[in-house]
N, C-alpha and C. Protein backbone atom coordinates (compact mmCIF):
# COMPACT_ATOMS: atom_id res chain seq x y z
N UNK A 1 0.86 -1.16 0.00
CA UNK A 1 0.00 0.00 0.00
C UNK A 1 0.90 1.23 0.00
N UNK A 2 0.73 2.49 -0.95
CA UNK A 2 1.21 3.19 -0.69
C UNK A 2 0.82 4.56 -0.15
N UNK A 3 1.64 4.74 1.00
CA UNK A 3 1.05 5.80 1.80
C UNK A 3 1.27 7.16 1.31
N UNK A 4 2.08 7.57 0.11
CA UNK A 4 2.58 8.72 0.07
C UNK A 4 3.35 9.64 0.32
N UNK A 5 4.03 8.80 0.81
CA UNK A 5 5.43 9.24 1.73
C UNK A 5 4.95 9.35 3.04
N UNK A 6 3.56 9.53 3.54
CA UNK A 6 3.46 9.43 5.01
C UNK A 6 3.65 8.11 5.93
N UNK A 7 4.05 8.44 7.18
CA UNK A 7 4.47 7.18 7.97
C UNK A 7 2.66 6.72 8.40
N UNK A 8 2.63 5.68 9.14
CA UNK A 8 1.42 4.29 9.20
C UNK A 8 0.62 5.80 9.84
N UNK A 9 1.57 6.45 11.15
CA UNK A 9 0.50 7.13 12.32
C UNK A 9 -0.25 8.24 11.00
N UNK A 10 0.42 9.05 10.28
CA UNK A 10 0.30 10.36 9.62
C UNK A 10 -0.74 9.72 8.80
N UNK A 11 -1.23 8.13 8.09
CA UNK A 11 -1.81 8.19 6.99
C UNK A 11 -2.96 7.48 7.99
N UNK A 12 -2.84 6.70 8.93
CA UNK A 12 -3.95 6.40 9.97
C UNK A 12 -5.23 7.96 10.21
N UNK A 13 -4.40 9.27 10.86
CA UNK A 13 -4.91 10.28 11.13
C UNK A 13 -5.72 11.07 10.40
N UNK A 14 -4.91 10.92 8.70
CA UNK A 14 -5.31 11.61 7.56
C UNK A 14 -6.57 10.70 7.24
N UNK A 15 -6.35 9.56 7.17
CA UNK A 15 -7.30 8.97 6.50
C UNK A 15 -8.59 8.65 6.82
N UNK A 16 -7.94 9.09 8.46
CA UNK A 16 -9.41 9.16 9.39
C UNK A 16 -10.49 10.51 8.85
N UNK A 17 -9.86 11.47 8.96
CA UNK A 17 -10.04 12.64 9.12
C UNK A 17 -10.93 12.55 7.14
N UNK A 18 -10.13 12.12 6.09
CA UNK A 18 -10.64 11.84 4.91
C UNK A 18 -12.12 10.88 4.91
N UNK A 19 -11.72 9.72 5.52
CA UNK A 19 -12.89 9.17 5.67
C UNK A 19 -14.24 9.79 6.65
N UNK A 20 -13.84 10.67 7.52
CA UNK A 20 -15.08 11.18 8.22
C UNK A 20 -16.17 12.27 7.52
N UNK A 21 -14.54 13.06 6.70
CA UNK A 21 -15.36 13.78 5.80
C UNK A 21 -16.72 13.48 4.49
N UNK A 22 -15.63 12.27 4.18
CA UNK A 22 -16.64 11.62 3.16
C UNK A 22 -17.96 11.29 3.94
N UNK A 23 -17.97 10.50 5.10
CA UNK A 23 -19.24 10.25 5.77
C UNK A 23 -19.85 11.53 6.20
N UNK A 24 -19.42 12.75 6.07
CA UNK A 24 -20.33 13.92 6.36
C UNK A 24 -20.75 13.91 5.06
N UNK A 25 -20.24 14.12 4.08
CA UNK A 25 -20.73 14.49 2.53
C UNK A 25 -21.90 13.49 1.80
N UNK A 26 -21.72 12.78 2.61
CA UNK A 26 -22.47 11.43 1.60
C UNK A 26 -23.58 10.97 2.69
N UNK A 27 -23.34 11.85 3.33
CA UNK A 27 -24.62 11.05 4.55
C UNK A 27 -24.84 9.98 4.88
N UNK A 28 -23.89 8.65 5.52
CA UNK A 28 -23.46 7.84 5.69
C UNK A 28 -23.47 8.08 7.23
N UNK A 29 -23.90 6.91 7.97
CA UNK A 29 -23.47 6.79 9.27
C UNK A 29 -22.64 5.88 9.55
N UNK A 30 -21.14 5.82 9.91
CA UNK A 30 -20.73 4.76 9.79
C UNK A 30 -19.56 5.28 11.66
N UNK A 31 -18.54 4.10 12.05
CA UNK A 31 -18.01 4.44 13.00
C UNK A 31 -16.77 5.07 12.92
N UNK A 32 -15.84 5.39 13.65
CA UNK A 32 -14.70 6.12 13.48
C UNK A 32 -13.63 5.16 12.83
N UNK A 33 -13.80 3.81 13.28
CA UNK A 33 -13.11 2.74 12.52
C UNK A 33 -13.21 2.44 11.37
N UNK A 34 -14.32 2.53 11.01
CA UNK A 34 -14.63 2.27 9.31
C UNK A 34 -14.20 3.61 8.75
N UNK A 35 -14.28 4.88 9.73
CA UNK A 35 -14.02 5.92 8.49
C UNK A 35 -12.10 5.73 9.00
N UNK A 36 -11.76 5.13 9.15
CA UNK A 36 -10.13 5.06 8.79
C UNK A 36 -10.00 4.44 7.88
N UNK A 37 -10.57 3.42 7.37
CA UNK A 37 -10.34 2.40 6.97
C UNK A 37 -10.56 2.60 5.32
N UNK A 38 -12.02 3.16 5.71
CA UNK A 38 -12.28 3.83 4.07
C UNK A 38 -11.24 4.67 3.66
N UNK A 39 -10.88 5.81 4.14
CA UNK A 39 -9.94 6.79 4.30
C UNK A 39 -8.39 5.97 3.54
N UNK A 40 -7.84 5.22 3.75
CA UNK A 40 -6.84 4.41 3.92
C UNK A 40 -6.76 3.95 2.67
N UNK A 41 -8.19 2.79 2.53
CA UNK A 41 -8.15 2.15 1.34
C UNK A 41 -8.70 2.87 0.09
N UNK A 42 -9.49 4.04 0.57
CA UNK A 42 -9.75 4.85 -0.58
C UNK A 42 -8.87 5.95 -1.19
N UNK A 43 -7.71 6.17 -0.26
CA UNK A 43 -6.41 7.11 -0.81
C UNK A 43 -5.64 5.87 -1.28
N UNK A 44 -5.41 4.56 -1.21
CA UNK A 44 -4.77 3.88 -1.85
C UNK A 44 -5.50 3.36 -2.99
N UNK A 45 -6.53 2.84 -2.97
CA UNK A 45 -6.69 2.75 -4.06
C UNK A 45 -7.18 3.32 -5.37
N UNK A 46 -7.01 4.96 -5.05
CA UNK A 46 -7.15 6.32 -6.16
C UNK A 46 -5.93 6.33 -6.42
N UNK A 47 -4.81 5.80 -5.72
CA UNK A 47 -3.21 6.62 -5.95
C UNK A 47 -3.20 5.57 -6.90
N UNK A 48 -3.34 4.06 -6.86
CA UNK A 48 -3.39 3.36 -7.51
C UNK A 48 -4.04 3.09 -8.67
N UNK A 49 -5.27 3.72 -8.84
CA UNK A 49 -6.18 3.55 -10.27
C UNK A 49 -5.38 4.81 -11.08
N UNK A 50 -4.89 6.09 -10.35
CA UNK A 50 -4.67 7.19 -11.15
C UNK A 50 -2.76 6.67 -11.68
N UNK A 51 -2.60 6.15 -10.77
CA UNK A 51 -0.92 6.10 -11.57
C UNK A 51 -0.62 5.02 -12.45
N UNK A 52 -1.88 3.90 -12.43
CA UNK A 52 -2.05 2.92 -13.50
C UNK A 52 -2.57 3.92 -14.93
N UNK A 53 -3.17 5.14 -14.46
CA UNK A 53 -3.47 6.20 -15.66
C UNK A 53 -2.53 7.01 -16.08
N UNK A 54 -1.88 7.24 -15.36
CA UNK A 54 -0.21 8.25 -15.48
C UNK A 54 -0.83 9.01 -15.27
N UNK A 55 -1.33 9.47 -14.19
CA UNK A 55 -1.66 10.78 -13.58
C UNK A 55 -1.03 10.38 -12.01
N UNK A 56 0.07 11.70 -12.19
CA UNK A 56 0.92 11.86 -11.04
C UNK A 56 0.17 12.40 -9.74
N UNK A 57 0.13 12.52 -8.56
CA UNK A 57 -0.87 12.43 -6.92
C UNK A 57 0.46 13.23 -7.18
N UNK A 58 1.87 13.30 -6.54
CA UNK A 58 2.49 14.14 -6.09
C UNK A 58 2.27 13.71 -4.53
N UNK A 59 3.10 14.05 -3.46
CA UNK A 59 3.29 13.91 -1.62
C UNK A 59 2.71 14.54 -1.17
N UNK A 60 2.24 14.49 0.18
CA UNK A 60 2.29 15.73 0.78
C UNK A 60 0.37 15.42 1.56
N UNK A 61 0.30 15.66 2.97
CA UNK A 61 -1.13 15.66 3.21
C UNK A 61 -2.06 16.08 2.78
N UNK A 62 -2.28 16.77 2.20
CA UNK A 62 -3.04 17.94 1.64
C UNK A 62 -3.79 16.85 0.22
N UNK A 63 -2.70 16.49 -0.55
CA UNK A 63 -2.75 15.37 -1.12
C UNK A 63 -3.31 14.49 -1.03
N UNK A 64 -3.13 13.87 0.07
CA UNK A 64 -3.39 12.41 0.49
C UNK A 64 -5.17 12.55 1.13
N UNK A 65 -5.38 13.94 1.99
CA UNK A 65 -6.36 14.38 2.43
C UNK A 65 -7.85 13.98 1.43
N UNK A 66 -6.94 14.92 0.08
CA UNK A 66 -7.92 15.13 -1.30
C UNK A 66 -8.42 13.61 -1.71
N UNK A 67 -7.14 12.97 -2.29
CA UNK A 67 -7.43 11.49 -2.61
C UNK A 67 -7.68 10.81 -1.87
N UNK A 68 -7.80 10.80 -0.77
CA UNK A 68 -8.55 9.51 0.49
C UNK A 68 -9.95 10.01 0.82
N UNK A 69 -10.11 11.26 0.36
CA UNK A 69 -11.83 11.53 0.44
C UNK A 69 -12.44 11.25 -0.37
N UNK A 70 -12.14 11.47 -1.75
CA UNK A 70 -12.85 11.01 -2.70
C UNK A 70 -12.99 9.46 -3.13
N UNK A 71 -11.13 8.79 -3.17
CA UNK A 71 -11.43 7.78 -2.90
C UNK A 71 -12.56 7.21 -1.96
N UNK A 72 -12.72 7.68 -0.98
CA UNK A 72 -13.60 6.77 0.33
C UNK A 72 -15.24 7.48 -0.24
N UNK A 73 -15.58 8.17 -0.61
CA UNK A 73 -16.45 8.55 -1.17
C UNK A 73 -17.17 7.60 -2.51
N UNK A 74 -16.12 6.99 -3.44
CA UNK A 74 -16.50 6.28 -4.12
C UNK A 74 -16.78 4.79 -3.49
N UNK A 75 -15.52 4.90 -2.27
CA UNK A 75 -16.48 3.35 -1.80
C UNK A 75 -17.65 3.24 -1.04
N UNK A 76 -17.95 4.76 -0.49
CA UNK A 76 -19.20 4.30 -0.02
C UNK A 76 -20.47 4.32 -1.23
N UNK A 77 -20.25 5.05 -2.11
CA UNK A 77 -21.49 4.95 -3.73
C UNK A 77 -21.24 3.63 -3.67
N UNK A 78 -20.32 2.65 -4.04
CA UNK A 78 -20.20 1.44 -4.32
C UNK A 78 -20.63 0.69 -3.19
N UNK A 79 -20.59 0.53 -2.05
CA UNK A 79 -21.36 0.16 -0.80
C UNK A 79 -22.64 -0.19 -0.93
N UNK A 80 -23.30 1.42 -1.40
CA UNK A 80 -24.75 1.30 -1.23
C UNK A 80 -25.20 0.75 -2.77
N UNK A 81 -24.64 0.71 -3.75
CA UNK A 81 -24.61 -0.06 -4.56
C UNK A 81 -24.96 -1.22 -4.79
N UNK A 82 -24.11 -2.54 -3.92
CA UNK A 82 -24.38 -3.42 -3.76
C UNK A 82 -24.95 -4.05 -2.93
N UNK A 83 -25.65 -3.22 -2.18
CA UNK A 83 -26.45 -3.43 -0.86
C UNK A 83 -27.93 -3.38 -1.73
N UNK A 84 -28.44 -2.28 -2.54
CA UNK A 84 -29.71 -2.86 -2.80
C UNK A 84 -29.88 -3.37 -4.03
């Protein structure tokens, strides 16, 4: 997984903070654990769909902030997706 140059604690915090946002935006109730988690796997796996595109993310929180929200944003559309 790549964190972006951030260490486990910095992309744990960010990704929290990414994933909570997404659960404000999307109106999602979910717990503080899941929004790390989304957070986490949804900045990894945007860094990952976009650099399989050659579109460069670049370092830096701010960064990681952007792409772990939206990432986690798309997994929760996809969530409720396959739920009904």
């Amino acid at each position: 997984m790549d964190l972006n140059g951030m260490g486990l604690l910095g992309a744990i915090i960010v990704g929290g903070l990414a994933g909570w946002l997404a659960e404000q935006f999307m109106k999602s109730n979910m717990g503080i654990l899941m929004n790390i988690v989304l957070g986490i796997i949804g900045a990894a796996a945007l860094n990952f769909l976009l650099s399989v595109l050659g579109i460069y993310t670049g370092t830096g929180i701010l960064i990681y902030l952007i792409v772990g929200f939206i990432g986690a944003c798309i997994l929760i559309a996809i969530g409720r997706a396959v739920r009904r």
